[in-house]
N, C-alpha and C. Protein backbone atom coordinates (compact mmCIF):
# COMPACT_ATOMS: atom_id res chain seq x y z
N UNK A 1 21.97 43.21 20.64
CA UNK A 1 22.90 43.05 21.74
C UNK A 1 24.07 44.00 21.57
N UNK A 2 25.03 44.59 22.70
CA UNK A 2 25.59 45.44 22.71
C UNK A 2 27.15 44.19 23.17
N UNK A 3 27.91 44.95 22.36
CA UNK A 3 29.34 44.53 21.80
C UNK A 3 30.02 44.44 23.56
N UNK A 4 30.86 43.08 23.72
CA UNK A 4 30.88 43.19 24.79
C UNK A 4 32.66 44.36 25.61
N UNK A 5 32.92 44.41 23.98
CA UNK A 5 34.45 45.44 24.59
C UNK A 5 34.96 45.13 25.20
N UNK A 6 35.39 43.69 24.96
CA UNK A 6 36.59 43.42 25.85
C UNK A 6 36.24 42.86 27.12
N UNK A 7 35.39 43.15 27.52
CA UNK A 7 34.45 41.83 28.92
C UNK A 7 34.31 40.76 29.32
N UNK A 8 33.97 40.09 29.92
CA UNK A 8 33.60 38.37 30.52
C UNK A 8 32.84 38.46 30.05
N UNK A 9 31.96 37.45 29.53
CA UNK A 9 30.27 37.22 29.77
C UNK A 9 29.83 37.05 31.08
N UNK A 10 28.68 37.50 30.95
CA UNK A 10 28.01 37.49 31.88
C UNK A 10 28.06 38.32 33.26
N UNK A 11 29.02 39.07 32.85
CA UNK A 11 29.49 40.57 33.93
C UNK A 11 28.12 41.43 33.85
N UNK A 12 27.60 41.74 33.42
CA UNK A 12 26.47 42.69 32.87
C UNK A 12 25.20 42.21 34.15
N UNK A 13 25.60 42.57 34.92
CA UNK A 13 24.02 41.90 36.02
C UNK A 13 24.11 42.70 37.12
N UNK A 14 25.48 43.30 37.90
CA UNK A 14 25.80 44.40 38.78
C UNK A 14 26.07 45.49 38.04
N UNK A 15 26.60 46.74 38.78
CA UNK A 15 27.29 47.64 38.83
C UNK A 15 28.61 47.37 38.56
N UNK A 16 29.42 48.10 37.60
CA UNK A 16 30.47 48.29 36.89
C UNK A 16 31.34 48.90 37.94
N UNK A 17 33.27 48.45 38.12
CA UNK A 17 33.91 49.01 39.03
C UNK A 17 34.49 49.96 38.85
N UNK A 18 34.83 50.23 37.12
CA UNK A 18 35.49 51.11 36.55
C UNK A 18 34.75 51.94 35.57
N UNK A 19 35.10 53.09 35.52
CA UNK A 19 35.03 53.93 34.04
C UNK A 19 35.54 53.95 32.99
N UNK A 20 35.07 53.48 31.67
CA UNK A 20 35.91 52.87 30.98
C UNK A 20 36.36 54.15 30.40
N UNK A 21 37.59 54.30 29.70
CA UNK A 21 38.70 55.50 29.24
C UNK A 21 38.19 55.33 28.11
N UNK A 22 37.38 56.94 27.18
CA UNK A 22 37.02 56.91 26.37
C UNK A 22 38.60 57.96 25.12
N UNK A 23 39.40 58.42 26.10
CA UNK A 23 40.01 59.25 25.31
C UNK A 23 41.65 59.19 25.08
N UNK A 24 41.85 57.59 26.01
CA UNK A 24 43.15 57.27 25.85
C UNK A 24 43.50 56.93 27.13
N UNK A 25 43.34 57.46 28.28
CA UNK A 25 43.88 57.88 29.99
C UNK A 25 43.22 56.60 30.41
N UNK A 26 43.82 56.60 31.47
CA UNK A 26 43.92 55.18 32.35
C UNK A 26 42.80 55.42 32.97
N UNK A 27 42.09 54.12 33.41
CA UNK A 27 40.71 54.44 33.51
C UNK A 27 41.10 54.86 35.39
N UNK A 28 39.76 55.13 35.60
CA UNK A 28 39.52 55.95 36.85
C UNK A 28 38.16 54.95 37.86
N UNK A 29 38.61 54.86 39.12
CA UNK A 29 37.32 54.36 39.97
C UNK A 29 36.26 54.84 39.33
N UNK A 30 34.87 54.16 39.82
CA UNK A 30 33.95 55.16 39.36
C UNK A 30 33.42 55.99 40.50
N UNK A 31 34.37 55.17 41.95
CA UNK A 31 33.78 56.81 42.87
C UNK A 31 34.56 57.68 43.28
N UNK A 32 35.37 57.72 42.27
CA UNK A 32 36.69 58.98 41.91
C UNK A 32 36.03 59.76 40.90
N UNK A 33 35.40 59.15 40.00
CA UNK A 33 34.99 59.60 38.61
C UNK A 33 34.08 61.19 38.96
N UNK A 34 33.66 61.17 39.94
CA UNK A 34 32.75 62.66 39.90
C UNK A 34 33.79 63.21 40.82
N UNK A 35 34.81 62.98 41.34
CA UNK A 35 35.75 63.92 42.17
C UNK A 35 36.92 64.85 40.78
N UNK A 36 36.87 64.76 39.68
CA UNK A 36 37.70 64.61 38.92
C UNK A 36 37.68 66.27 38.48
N UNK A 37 38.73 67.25 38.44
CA UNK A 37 38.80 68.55 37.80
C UNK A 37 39.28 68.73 36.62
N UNK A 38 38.59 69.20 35.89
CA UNK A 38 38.76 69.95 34.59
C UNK A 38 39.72 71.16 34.12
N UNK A 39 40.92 71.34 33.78
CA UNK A 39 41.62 72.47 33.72
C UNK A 39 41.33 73.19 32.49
N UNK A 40 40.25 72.56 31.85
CA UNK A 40 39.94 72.94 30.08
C UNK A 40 38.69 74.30 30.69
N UNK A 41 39.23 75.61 30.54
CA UNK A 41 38.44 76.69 30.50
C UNK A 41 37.12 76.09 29.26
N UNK A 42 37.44 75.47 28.40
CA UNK A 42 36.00 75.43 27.33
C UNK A 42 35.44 74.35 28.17
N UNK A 43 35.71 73.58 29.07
CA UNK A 43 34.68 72.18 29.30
C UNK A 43 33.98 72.68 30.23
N UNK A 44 32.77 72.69 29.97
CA UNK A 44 31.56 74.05 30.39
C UNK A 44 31.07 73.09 31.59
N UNK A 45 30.66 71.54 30.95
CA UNK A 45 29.65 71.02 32.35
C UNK A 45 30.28 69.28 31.63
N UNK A 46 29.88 68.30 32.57
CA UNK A 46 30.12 67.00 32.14
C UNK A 46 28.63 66.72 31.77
N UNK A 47 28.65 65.67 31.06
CA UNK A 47 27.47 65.43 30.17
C UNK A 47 26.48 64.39 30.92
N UNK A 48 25.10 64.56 30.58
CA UNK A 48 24.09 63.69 31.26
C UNK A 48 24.87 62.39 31.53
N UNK A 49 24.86 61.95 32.61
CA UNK A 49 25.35 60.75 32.99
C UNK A 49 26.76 60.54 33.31
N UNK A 50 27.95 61.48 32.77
CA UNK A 50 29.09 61.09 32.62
C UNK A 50 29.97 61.98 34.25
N UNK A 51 30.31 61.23 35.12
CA UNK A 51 31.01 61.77 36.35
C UNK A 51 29.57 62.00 37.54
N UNK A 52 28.95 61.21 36.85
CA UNK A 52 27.82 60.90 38.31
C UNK A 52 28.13 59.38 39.07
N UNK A 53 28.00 59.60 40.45
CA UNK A 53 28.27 58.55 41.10
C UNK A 53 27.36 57.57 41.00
N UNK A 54 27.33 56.08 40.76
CA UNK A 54 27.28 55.14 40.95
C UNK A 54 26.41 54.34 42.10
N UNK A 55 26.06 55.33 42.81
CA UNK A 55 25.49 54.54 43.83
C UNK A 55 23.90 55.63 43.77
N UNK A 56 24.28 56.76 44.41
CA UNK A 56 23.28 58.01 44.65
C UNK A 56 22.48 58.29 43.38
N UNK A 57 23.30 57.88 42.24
CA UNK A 57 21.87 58.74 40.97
C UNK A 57 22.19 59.98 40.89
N UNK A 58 22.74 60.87 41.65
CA UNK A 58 22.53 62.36 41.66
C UNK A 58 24.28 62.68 41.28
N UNK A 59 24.18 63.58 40.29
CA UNK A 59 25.31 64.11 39.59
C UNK A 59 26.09 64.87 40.78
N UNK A 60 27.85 64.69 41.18
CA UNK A 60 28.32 64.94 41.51
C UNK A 60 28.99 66.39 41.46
N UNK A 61 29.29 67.02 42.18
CA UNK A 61 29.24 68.69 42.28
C UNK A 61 30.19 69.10 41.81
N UNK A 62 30.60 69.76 40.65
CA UNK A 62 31.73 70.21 39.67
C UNK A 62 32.39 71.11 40.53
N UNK A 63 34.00 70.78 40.45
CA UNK A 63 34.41 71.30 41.49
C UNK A 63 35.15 72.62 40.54
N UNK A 64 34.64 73.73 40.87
CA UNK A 64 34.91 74.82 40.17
C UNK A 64 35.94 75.56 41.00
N UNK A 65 37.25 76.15 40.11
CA UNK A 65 38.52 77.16 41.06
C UNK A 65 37.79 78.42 41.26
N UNK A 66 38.45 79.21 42.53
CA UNK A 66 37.88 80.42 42.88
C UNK A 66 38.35 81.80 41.77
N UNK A 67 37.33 82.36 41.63
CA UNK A 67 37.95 83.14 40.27
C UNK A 67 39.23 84.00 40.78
N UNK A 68 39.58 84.68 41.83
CA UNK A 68 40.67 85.09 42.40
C UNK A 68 41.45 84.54 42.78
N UNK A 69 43.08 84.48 43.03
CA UNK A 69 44.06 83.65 43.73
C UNK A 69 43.84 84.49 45.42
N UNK A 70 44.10 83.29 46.43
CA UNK A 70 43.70 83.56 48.13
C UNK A 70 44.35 84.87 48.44
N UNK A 71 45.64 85.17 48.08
CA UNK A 71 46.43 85.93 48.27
C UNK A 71 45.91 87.82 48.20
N UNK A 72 44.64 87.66 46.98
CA UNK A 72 44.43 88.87 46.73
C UNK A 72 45.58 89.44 45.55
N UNK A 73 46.84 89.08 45.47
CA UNK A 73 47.74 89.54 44.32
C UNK A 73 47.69 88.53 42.76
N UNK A 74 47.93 89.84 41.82
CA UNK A 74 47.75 88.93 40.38
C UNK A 74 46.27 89.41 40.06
N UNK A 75 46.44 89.14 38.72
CA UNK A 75 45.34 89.18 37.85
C UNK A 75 44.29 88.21 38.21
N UNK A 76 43.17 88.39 37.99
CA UNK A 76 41.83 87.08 38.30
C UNK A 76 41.89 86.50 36.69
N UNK A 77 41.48 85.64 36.40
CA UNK A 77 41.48 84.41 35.16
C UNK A 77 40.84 85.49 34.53
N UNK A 78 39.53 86.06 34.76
CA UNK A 78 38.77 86.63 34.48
C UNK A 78 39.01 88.08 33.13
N UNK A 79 40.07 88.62 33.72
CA UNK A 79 41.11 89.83 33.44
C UNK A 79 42.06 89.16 32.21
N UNK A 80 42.49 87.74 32.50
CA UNK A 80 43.26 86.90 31.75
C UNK A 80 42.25 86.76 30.06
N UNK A 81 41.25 86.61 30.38
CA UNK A 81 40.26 86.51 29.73
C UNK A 81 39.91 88.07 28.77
N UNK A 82 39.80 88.73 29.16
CA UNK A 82 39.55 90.41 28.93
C UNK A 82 40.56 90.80 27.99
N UNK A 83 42.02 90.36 28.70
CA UNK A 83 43.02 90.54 28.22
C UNK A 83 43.44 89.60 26.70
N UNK A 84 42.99 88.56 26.62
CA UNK A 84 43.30 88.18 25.29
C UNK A 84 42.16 88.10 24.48
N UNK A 85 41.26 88.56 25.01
CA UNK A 85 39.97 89.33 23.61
C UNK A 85 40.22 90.18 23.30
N UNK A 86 41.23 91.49 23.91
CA UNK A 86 41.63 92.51 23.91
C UNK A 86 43.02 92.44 22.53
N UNK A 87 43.22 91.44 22.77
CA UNK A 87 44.67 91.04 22.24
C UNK A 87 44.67 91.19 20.03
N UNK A 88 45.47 91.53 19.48
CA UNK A 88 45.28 91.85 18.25
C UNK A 88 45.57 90.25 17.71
N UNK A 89 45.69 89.23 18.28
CA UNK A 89 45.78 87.60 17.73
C UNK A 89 44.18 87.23 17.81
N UNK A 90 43.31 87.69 18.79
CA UNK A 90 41.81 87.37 18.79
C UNK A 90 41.13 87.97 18.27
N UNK A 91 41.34 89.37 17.42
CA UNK A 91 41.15 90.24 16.96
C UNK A 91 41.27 89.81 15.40
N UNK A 92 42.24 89.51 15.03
CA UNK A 92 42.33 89.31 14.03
C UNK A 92 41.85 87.71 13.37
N UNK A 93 41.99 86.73 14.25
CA UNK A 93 41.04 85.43 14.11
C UNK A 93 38.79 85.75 13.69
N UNK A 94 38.80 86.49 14.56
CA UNK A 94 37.38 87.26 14.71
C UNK A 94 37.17 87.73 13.39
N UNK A 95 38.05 88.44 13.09
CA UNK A 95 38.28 89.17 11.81
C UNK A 95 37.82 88.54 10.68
N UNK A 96 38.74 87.00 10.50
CA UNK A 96 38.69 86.43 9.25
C UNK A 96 37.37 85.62 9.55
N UNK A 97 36.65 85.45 10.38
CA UNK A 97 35.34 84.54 10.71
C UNK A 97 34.76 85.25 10.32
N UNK A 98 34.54 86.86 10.24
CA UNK A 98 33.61 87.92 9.69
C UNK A 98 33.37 88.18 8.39
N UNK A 99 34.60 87.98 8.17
CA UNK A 99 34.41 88.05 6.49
C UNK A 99 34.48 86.95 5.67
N UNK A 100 34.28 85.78 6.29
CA UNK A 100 33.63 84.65 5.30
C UNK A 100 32.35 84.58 6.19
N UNK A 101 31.71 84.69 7.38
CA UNK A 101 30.66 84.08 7.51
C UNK A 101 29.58 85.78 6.75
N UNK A 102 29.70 86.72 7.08
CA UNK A 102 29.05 87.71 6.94
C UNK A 102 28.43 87.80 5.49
N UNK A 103 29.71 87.78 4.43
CA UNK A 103 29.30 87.38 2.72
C UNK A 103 28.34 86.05 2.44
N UNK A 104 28.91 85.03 3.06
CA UNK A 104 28.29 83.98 2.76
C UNK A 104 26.98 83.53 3.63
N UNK A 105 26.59 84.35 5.02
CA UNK A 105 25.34 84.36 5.34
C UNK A 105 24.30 85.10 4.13
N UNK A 106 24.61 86.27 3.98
CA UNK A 106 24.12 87.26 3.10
C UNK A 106 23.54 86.60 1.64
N UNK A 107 24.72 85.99 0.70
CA UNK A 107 24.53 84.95 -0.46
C UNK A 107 23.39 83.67 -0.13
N UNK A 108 23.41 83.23 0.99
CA UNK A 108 22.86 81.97 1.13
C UNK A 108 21.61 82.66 1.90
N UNK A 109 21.32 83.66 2.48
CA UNK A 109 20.11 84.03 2.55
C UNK A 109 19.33 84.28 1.96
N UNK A 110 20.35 85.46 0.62
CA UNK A 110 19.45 85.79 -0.37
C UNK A 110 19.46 84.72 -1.49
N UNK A 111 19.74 83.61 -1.68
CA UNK A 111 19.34 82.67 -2.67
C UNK A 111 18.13 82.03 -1.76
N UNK A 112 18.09 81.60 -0.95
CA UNK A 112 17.16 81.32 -0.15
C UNK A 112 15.35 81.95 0.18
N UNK A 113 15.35 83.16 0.17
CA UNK A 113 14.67 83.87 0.24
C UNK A 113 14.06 83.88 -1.07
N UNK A 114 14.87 84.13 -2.54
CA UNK A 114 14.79 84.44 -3.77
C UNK A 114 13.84 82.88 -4.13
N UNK A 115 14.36 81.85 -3.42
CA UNK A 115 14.08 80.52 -4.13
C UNK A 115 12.12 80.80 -2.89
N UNK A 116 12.19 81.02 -2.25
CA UNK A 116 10.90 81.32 -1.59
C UNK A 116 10.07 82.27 -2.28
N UNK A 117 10.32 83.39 -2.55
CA UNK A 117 9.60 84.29 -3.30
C UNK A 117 9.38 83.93 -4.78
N UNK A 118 10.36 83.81 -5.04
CA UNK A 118 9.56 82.64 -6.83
C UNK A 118 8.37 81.91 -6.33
N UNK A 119 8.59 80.99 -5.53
CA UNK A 119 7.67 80.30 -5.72
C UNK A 119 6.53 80.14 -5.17
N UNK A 120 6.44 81.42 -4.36
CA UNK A 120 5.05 81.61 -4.02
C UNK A 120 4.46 82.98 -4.52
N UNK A 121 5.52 83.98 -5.98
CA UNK A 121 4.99 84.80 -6.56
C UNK A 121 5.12 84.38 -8.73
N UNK A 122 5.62 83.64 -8.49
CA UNK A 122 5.59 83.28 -10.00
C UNK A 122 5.63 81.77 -9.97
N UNK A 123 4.60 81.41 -10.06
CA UNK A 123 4.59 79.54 -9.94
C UNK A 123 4.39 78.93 -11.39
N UNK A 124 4.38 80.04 -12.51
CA UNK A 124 4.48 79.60 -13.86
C UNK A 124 5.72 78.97 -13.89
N UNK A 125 6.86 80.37 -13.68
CA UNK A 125 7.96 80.41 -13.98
C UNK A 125 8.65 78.88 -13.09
N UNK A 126 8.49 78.76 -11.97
CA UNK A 126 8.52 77.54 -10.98
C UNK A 126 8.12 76.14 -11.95
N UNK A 127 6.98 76.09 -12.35
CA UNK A 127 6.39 75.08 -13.38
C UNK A 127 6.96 74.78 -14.34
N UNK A 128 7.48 75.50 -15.15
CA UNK A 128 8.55 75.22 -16.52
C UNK A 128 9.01 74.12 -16.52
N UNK A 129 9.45 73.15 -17.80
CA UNK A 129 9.87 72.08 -17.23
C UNK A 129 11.14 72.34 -17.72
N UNK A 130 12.26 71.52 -17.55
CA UNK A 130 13.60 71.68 -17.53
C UNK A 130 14.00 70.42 -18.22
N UNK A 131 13.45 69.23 -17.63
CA UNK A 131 14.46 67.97 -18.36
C UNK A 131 13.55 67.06 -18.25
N UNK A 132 12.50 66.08 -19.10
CA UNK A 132 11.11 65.71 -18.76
C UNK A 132 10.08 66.01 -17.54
N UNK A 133 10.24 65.20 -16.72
CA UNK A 133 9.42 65.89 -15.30
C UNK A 133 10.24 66.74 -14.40
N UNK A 134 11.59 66.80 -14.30
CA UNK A 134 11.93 67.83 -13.77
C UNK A 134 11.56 69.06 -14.15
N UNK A 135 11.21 70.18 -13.24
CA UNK A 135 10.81 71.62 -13.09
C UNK A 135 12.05 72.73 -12.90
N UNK A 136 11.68 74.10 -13.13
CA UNK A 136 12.54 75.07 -12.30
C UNK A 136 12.55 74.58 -11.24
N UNK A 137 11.59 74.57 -10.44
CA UNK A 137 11.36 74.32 -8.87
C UNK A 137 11.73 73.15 -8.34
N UNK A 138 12.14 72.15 -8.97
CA UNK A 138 12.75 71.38 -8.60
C UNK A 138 14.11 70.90 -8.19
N UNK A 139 14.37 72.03 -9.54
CA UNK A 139 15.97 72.03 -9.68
C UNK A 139 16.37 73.00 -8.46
N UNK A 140 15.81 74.13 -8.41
CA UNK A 140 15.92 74.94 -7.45
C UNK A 140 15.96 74.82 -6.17
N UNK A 141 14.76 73.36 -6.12
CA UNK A 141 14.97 73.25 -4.13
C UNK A 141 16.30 72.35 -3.96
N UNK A 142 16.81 70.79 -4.96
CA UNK A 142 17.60 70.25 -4.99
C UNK A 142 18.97 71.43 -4.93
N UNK A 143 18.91 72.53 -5.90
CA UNK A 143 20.14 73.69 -5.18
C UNK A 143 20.13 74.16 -3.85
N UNK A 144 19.29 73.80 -3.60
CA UNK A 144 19.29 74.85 -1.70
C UNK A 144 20.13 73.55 -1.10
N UNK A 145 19.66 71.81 -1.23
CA UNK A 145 20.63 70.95 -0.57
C UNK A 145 21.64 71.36 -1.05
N UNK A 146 21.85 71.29 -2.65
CA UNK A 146 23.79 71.30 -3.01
C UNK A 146 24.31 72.62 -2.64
N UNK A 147 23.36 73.78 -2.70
CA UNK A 147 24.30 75.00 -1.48
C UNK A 147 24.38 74.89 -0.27
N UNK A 148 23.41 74.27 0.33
CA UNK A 148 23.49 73.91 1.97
C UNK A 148 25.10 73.40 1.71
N UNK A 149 25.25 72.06 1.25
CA UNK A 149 26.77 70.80 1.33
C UNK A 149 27.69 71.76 1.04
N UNK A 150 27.85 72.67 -0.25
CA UNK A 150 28.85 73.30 -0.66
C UNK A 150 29.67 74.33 0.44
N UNK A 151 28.59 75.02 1.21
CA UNK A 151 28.74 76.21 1.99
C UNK A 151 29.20 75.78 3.49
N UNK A 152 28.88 74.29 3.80
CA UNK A 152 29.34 73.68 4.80
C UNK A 152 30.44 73.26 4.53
N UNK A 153 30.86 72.49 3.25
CA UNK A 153 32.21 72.58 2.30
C UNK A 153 33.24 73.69 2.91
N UNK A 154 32.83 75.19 2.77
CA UNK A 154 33.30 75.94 2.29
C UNK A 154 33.90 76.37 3.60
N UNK A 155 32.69 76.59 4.61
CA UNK A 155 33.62 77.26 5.80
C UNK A 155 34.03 76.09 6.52
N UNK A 156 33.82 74.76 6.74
CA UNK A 156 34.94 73.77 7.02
C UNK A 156 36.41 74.15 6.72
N UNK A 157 36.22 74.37 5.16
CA UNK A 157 37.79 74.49 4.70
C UNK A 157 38.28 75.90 5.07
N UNK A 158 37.41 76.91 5.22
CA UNK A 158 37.99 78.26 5.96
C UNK A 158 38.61 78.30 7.29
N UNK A 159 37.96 77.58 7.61
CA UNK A 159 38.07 77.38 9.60
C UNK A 159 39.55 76.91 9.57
N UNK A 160 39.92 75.66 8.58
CA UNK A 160 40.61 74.73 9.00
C UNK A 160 42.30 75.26 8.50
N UNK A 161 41.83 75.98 7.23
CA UNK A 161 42.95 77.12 6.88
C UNK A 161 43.49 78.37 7.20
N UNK A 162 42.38 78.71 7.60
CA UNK A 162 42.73 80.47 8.14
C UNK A 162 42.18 81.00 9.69
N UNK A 163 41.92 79.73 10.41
CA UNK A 163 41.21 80.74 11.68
C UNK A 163 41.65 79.18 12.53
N UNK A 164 41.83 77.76 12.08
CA UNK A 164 41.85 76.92 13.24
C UNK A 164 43.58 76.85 14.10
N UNK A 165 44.52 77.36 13.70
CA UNK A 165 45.80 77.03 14.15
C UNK A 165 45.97 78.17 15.11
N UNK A 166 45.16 79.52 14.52
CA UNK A 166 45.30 80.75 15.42
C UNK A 166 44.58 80.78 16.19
N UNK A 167 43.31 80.18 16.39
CA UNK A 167 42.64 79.72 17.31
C UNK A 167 42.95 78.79 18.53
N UNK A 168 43.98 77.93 18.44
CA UNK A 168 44.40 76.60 19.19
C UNK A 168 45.24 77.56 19.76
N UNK A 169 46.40 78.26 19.09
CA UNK A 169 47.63 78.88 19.59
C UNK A 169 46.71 79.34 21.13
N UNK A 170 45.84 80.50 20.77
CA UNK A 170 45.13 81.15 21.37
C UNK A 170 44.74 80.87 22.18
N UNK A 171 44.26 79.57 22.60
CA UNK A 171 43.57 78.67 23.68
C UNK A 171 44.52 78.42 24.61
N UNK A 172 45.70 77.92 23.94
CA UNK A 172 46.82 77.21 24.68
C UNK A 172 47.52 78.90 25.29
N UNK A 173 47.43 79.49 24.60
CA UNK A 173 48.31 81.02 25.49
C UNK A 173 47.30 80.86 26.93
N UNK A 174 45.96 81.60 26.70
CA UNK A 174 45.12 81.33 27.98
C UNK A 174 45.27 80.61 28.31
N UNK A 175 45.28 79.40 27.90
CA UNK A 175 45.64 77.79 29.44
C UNK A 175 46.64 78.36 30.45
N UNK A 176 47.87 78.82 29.80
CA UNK A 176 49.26 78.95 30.05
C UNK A 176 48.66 80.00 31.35
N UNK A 177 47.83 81.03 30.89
CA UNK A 177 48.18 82.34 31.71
C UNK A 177 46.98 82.33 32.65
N UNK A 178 46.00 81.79 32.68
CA UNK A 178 45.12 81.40 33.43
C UNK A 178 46.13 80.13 34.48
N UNK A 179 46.84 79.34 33.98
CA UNK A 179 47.56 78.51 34.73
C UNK A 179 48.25 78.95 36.16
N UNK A 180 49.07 80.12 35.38
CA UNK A 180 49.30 80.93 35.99
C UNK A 180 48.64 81.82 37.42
N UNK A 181 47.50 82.50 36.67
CA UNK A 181 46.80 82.97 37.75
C UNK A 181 46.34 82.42 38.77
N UNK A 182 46.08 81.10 38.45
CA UNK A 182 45.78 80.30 39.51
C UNK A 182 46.95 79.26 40.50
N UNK A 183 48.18 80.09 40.73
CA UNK A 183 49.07 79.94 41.26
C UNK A 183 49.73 78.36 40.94
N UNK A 184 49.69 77.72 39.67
CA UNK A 184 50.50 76.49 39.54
C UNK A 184 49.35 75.37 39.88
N UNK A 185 48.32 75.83 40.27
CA UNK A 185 47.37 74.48 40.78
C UNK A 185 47.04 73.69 39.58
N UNK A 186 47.34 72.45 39.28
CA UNK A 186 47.03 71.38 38.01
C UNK A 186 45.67 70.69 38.39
């Protein structure tokens, strides 16, 4: 059985009036819920089920801004866009993603590869035993999990030190100037 969150009993037999607020915000009709705009340039599409109406079944039509302002004057979002890939703050975020993912693809490929070619060109050496029934090859595939964890470890803590604050800044400049381009519309 599913937790009733706060409910009556026995509500569960119609259609629901509200959308329940998964992210803090006051909840919303649910035949408001597919009228609803997105100002988040990253929120690409709403998810199977989430801002479809309630009655029809059929997902409600994302209401997308026109990439130009009516006027014809000003930059298009688009240009806004151009312009801060262009920018030496995205440039240099890019930067530090390159040089931890590029080394550490490279390392974790070639241990990877190395742990494949042992063991389908020297299966003596693979066989050895190490610590009663443990093998090389054993120890070796159990290293591919503890480098998998470590290396997910690793650029977690890269992201979160050296590329996630210049990244956010970055987002929030474009909100700002895309905001902009689109003449104040919220």
């Amino acid at each position: 059985m599913q937790p009733s969150k706060g409910r009556p009993p026995g509500g569960g037999a119609g259609q629901e009036s509200r959308v329940d607020p998964l992210d803090g915000h006051a909840q919303v009709p649910a035949e408001e819920a597919g009228q609803l705009r997105y100002e988040d340039p990253w929120y690409d599409a709403l998810a199977s089920g989430w801002g479809e109406s309630a009655d029809a079944g059929v997902p409600a039509p994302v209401v997308v801004p026109p990439a130009r302002s009516e006027g014809g004057t000003g930059p298009a979002a688009a240009d806004v866009y151009l312009e801060v890939q262009r920018s030496a703050a995205f440039q240099e975020v890019r930067r530090r993603y390159r040089r931890f993912v590029v080394p550490a693809f490279a390392a974790f490929f070639a241990w990877y590869v190395g742990y494949i070619v042992a063991a389908t060109t020297a299966p003596e050496l693979m066989a050895r035993p190490v610590a009663g029934a443990l093998n090389v090859a054993m120890v070796a595939g159990l290293g591919q999990f503890l480098s998998t964890f470590l290396l997910t470890w690793a650029y977690a803590r890269h992201a979160r030190l050296r590329r996630d604050r210049a990244a956010l800044e970055l987002r929030w400049d474009t909100q700002e100037l895309t905001r902009g381009v689109n003449g104040g519309r919220s």
